[in-house]
PDB file of N, CA and C in Angstrom:
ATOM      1  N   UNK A   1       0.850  -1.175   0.000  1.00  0.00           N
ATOM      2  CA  UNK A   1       0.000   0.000   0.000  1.00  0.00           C
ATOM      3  C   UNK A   1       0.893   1.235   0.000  1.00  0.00           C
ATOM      4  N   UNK A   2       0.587   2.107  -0.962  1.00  0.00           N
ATOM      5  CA  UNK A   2       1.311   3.409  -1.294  1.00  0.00           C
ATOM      6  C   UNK A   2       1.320   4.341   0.536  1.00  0.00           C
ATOM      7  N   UNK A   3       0.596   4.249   1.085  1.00  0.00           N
ATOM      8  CA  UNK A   3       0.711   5.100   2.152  1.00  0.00           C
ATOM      9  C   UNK A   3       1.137   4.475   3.447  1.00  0.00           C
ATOM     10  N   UNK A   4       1.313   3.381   3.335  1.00  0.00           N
ATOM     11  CA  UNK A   4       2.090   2.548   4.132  1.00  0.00           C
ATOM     12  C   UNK A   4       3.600   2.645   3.906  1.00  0.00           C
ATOM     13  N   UNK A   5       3.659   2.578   2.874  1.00  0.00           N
ATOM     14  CA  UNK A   5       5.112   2.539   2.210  1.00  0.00           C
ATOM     15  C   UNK A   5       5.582   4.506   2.504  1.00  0.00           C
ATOM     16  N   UNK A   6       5.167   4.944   2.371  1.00  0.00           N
ATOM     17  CA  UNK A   6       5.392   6.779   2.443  1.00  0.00           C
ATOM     18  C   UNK A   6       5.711   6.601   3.715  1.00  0.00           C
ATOM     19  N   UNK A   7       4.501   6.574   5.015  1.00  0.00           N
ATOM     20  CA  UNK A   7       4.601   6.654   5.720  1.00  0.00           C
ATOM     21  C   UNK A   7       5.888   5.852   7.043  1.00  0.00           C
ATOM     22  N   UNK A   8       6.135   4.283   6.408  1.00  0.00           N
ATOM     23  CA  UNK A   8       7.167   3.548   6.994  1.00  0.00           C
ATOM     24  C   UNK A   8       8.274   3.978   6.518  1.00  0.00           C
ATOM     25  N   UNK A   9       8.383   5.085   5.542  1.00  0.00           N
ATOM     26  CA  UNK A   9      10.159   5.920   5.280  1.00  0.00           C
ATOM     27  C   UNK A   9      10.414   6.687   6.526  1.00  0.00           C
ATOM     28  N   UNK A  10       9.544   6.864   6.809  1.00  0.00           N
ATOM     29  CA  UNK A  10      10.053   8.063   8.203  1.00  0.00           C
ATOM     30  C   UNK A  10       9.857   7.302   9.616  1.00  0.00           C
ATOM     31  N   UNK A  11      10.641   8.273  10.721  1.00  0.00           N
ATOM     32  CA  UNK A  11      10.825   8.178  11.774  1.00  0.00           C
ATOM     33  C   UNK A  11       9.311   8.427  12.697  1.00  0.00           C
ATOM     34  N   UNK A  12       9.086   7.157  12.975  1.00  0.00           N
ATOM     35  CA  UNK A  12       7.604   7.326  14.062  1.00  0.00           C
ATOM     36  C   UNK A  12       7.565   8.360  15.028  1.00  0.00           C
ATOM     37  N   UNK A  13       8.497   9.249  15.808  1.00  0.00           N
ATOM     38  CA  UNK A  13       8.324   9.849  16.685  1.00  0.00           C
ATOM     39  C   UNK A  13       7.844  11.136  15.561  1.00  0.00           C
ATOM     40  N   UNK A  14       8.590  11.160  14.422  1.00  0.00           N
ATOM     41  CA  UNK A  14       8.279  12.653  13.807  1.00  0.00           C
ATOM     42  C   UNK A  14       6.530  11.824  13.125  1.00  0.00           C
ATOM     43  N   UNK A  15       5.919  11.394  12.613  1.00  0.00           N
ATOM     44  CA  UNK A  15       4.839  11.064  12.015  1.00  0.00           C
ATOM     45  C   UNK A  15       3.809  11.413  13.443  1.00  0.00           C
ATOM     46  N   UNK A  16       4.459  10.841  14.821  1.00  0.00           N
ATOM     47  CA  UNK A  16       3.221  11.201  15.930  1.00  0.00           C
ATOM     48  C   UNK A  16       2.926  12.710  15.709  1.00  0.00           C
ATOM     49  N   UNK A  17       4.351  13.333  15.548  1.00  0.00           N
ATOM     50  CA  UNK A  17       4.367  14.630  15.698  1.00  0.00           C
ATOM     51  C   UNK A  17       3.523  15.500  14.835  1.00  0.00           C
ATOM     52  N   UNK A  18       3.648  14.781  13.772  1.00  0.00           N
ATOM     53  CA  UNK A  18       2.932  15.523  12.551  1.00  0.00           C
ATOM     54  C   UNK A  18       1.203  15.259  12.404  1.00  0.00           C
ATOM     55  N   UNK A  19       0.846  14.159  13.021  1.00  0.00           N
ATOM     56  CA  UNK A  19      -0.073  14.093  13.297  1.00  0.00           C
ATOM     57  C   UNK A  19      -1.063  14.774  14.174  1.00  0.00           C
ATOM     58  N   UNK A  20      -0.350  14.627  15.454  1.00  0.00           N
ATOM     59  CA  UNK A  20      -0.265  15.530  16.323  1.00  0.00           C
ATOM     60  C   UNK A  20      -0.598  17.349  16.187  1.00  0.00           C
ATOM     61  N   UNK A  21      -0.121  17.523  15.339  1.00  0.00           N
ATOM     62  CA  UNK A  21       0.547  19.044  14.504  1.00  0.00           C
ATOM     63  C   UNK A  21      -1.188  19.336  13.863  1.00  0.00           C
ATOM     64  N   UNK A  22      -1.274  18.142  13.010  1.00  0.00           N
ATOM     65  CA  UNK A  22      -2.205  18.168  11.909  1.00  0.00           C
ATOM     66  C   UNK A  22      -3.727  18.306  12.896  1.00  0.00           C
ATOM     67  N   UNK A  23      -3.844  17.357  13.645  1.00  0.00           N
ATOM     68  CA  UNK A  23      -5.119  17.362  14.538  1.00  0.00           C
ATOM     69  C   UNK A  23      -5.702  18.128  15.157  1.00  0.00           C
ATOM     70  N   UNK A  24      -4.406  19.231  16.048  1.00  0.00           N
ATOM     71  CA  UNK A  24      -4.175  20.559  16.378  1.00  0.00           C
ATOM     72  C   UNK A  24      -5.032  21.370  15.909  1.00  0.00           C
ATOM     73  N   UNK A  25      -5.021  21.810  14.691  1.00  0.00           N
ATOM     74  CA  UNK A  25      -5.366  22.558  13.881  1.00  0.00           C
ATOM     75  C   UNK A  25      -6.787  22.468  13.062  1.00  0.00           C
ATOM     76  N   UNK A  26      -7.446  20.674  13.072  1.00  0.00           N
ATOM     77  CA  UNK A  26      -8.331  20.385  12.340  1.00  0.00           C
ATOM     78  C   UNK A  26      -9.417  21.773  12.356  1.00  0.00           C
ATOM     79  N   UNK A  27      -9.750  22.562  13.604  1.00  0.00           N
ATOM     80  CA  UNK A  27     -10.816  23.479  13.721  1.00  0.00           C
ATOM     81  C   UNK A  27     -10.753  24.497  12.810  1.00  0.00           C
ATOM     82  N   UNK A  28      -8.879  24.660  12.470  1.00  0.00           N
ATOM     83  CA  UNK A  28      -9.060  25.968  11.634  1.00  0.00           C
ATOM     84  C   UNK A  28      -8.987  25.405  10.422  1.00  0.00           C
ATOM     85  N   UNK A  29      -8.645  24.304  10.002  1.00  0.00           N
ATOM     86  CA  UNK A  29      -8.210  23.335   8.178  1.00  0.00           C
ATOM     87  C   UNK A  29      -8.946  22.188   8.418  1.00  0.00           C
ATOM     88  N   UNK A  30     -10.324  22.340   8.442  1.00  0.00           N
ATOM     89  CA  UNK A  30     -11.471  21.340   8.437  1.00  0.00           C
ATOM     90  C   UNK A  30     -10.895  20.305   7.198  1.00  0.00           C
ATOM     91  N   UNK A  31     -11.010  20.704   6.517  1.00  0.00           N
ATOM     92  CA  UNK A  31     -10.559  20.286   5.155  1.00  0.00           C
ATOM     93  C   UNK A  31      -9.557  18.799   4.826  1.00  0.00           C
ATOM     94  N   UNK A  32      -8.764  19.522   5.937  1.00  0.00           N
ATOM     95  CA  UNK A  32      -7.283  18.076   6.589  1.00  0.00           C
ATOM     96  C   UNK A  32      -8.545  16.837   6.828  1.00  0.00           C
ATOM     97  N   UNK A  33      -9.605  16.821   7.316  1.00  0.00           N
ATOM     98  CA  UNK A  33     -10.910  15.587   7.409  1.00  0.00           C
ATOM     99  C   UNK A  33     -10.912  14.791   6.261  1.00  0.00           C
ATOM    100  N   UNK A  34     -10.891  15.647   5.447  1.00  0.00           N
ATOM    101  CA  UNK A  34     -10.958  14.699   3.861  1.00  0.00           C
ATOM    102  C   UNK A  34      -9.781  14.304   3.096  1.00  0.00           C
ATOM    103  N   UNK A  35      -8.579  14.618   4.029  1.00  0.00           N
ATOM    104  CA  UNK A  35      -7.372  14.613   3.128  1.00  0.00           C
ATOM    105  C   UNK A  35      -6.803  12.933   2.892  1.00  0.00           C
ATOM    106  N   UNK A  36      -6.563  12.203   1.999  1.00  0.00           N
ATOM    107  CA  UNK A  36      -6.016  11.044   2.002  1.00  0.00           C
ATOM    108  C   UNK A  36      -4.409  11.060   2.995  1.00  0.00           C
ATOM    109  N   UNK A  37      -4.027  11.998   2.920  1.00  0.00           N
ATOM    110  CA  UNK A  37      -3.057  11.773   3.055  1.00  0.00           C
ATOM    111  C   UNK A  37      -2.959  11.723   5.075  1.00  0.00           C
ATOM    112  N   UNK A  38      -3.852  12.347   5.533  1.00  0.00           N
ATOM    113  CA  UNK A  38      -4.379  12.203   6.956  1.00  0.00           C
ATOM    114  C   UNK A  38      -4.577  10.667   7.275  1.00  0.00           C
ATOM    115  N   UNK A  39      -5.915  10.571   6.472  1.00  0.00           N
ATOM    116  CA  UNK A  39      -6.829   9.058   6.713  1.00  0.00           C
ATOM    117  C   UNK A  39      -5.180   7.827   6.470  1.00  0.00           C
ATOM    118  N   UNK A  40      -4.167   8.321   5.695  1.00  0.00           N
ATOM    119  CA  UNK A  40      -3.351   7.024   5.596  1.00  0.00           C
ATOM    120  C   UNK A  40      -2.107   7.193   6.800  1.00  0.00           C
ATOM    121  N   UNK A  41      -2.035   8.415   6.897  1.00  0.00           N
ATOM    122  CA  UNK A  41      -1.391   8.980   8.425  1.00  0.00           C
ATOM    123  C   UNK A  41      -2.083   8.069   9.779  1.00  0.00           C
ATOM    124  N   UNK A  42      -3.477   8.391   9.384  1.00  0.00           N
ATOM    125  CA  UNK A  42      -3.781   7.544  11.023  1.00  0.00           C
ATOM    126  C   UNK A  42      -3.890   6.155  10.422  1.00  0.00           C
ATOM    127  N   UNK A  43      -4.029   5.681   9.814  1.00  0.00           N
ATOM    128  CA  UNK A  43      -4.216   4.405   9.489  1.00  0.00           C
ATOM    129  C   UNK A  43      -3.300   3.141   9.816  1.00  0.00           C
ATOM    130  N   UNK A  44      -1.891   4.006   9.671  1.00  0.00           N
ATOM    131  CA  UNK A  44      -0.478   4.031   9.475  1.00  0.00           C
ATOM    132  C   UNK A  44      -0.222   3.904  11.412  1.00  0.00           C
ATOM    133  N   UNK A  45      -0.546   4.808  11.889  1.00  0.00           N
ATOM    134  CA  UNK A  45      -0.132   5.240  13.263  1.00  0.00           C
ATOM    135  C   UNK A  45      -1.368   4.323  14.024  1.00  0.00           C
ATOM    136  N   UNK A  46      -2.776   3.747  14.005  1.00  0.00           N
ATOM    137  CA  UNK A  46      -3.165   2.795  14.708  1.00  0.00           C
ATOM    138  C   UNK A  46      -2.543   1.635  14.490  1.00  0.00           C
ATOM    139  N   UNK A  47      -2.085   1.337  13.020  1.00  0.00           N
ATOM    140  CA  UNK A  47      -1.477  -0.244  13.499  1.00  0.00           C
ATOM    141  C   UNK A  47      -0.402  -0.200  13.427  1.00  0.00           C
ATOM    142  N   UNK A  48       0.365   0.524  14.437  1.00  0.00           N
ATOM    143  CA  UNK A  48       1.369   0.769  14.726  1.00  0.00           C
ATOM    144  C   UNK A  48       1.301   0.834  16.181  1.00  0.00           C
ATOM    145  N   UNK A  49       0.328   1.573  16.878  1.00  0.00           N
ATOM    146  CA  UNK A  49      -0.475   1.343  17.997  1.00  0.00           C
ATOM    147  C   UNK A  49      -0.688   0.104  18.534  1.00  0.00           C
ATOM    148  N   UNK A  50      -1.441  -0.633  17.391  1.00  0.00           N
ATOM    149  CA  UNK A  50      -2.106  -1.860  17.765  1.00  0.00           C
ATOM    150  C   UNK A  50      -0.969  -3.318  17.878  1.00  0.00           C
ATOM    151  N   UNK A  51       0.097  -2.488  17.368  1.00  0.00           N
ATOM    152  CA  UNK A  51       1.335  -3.243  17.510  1.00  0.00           C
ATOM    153  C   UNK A  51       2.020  -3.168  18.816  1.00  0.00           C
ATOM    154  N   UNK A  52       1.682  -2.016  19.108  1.00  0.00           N
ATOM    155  CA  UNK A  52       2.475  -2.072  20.666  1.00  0.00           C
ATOM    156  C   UNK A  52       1.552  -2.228  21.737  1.00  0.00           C
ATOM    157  N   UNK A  53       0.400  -2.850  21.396  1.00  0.00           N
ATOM    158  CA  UNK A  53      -0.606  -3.129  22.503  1.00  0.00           C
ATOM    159  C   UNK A  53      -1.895  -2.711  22.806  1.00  0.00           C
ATOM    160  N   UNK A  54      -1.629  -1.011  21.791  1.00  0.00           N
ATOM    161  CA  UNK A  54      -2.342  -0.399  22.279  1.00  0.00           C
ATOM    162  C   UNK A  54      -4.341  -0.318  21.660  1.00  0.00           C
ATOM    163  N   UNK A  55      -4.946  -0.485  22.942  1.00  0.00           N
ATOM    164  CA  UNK A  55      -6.623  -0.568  22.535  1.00  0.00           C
ATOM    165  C   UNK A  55      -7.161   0.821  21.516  1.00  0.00           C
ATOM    166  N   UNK A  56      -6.671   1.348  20.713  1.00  0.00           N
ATOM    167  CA  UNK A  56      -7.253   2.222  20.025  1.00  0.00           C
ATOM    168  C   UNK A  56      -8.310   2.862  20.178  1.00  0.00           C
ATOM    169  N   UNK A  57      -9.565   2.107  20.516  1.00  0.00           N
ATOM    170  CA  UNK A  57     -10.726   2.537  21.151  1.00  0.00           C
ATOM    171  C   UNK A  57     -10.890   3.217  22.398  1.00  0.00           C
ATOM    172  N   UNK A  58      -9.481   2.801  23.392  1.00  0.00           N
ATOM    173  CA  UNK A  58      -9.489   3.467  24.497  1.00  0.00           C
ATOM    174  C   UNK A  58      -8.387   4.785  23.953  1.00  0.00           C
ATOM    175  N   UNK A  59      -9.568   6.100  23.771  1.00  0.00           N
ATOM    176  CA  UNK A  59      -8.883   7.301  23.769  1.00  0.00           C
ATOM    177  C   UNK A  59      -7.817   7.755  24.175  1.00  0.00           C
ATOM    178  N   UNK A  60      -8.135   7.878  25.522  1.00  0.00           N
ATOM    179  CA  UNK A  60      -7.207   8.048  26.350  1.00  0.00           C
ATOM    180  C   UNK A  60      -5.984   7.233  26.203  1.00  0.00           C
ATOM    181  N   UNK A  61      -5.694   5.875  26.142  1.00  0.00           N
ATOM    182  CA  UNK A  61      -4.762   4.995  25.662  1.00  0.00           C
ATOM    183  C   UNK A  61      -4.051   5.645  24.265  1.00  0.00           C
ATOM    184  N   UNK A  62      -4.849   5.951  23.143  1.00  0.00           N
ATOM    185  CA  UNK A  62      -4.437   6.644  22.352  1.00  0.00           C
ATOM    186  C   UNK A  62      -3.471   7.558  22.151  1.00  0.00           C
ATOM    187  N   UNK A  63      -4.177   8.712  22.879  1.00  0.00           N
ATOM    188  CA  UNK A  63      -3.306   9.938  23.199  1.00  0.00           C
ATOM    189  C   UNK A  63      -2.057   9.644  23.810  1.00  0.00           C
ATOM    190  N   UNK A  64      -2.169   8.477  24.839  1.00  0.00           N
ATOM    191  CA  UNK A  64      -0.762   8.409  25.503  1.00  0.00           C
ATOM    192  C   UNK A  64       0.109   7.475  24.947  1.00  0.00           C
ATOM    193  N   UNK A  65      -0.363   7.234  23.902  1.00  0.00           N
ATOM    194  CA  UNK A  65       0.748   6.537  22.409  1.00  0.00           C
ATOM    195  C   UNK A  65       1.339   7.390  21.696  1.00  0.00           C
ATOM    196  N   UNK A  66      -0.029   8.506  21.599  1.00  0.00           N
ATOM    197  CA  UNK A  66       0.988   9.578  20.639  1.00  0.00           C
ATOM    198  C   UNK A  66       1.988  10.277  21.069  1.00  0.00           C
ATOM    199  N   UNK A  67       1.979  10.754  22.213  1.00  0.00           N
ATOM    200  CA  UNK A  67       2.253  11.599  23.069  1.00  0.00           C
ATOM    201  C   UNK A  67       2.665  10.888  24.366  1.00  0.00           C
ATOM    202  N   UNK A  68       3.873  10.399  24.312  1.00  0.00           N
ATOM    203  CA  UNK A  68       4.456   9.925  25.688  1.00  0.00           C
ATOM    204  C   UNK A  68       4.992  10.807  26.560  1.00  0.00           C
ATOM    205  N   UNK A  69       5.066  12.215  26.129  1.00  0.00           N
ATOM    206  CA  UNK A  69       5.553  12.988  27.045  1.00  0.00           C
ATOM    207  C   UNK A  69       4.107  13.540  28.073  1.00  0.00           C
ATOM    208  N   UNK A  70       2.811  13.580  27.573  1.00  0.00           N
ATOM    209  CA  UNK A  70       1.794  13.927  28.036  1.00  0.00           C
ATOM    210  C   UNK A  70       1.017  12.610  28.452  1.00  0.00           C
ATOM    211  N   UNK A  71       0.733  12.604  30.580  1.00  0.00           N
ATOM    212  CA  UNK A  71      -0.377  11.683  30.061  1.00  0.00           C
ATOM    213  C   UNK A  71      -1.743  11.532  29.853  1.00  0.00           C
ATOM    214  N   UNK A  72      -1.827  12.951  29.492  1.00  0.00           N
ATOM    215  CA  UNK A  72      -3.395  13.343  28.649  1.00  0.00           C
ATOM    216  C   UNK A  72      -3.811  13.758  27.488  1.00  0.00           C
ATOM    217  N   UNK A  73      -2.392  13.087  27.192  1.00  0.00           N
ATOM    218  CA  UNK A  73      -2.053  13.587  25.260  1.00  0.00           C
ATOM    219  C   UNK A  73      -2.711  14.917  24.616  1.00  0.00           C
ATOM    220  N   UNK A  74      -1.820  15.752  25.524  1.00  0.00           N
ATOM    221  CA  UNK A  74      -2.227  17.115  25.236  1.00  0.00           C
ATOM    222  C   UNK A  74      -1.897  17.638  24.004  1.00  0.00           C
ATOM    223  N   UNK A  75      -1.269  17.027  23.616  1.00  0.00           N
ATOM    224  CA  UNK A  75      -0.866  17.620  21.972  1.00  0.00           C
ATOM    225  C   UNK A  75       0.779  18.471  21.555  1.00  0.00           C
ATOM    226  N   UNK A  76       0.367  18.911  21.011  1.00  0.00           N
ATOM    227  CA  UNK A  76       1.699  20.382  20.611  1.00  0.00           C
ATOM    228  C   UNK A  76       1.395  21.397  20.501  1.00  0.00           C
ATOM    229  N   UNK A  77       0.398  21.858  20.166  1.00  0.00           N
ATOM    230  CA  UNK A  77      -0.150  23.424  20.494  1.00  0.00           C
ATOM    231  C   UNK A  77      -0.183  23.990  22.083  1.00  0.00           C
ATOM    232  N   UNK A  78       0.682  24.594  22.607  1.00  0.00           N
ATOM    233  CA  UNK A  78       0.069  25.031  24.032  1.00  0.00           C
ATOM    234  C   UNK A  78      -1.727  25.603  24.265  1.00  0.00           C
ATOM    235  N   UNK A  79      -1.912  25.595  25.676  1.00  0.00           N
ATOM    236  CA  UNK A  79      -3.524  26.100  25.676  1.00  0.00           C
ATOM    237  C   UNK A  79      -2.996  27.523  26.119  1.00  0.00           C
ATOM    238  N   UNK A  80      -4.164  28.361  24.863  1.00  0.00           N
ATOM    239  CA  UNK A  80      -4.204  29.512  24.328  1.00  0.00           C
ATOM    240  C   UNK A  80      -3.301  29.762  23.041  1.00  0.00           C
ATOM    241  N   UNK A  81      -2.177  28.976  22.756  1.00  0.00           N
ATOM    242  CA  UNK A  81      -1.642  29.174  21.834  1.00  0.00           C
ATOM    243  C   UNK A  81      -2.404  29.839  20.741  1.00  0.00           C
ATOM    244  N   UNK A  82      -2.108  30.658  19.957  1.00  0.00           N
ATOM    245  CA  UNK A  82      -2.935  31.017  18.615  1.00  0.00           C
ATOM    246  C   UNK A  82      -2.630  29.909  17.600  1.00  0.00           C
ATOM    247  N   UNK A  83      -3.578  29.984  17.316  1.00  0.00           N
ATOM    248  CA  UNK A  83      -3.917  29.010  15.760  1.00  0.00           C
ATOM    249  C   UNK A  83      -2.906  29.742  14.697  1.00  0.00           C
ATOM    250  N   UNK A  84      -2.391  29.103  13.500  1.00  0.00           N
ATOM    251  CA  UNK A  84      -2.047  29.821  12.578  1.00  0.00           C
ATOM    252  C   UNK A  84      -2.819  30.556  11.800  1.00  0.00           C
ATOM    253  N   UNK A  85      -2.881  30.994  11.260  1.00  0.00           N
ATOM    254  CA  UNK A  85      -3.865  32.019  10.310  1.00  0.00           C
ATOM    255  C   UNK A  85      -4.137  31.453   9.154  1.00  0.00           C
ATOM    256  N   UNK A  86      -5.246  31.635   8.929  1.00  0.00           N
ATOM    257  CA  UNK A  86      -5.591  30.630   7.757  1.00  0.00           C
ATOM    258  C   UNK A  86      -5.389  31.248   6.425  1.00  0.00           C
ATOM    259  N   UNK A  87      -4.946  30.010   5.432  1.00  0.00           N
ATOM    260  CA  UNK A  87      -4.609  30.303   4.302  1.00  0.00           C
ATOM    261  C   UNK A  87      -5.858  30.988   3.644  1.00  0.00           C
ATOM    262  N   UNK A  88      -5.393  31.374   2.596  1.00  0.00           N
ATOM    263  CA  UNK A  88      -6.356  32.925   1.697  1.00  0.00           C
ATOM    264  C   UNK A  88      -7.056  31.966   0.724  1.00  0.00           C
TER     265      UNK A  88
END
């Protein structure tokens, strides 16, 4: 699978990150919802999850896959951080 293969070139801690990054933001780039390249991002990062044990369904479990430094998988945006500004 083409997005398996993209995605297994890179380093898992940077793909959480980017995910991470990407999810952040969904409120202001709704749009990222429909993107293939998202849907093969998480697709990529649950069974990768589901490889290390983790129940996917349990949220919370989730977040603290993506995010081992948080254990409420707070993300990468700080709270209040500003959003980026949306493209024109």
């Amino acid at each position: 699978m083409r997005g398996e293969a993209v995605a297994a070139a890179h380093d898992l801690d940077e793909l959480k990150l980017v995910f991470r990054a990407l999810h952040g933001v969904l409120p202001r780039y709704p749009e990222l919802l429909d993107s293939h390249f998202m849907a093969e991002l998480q697709t990529f990062l649950h069974a990768q999850a589901q490889r290390d044990g983790v129940d996917i369904a349990d949220h919370s479990a989730w977040d603290r896959w993506l995010d081992s430094r948080s254990a409420t998988g707070a993300g990468v945006r700080p709270a209040g951080a500003p959003l980026p500004p949306a493209r024109p």
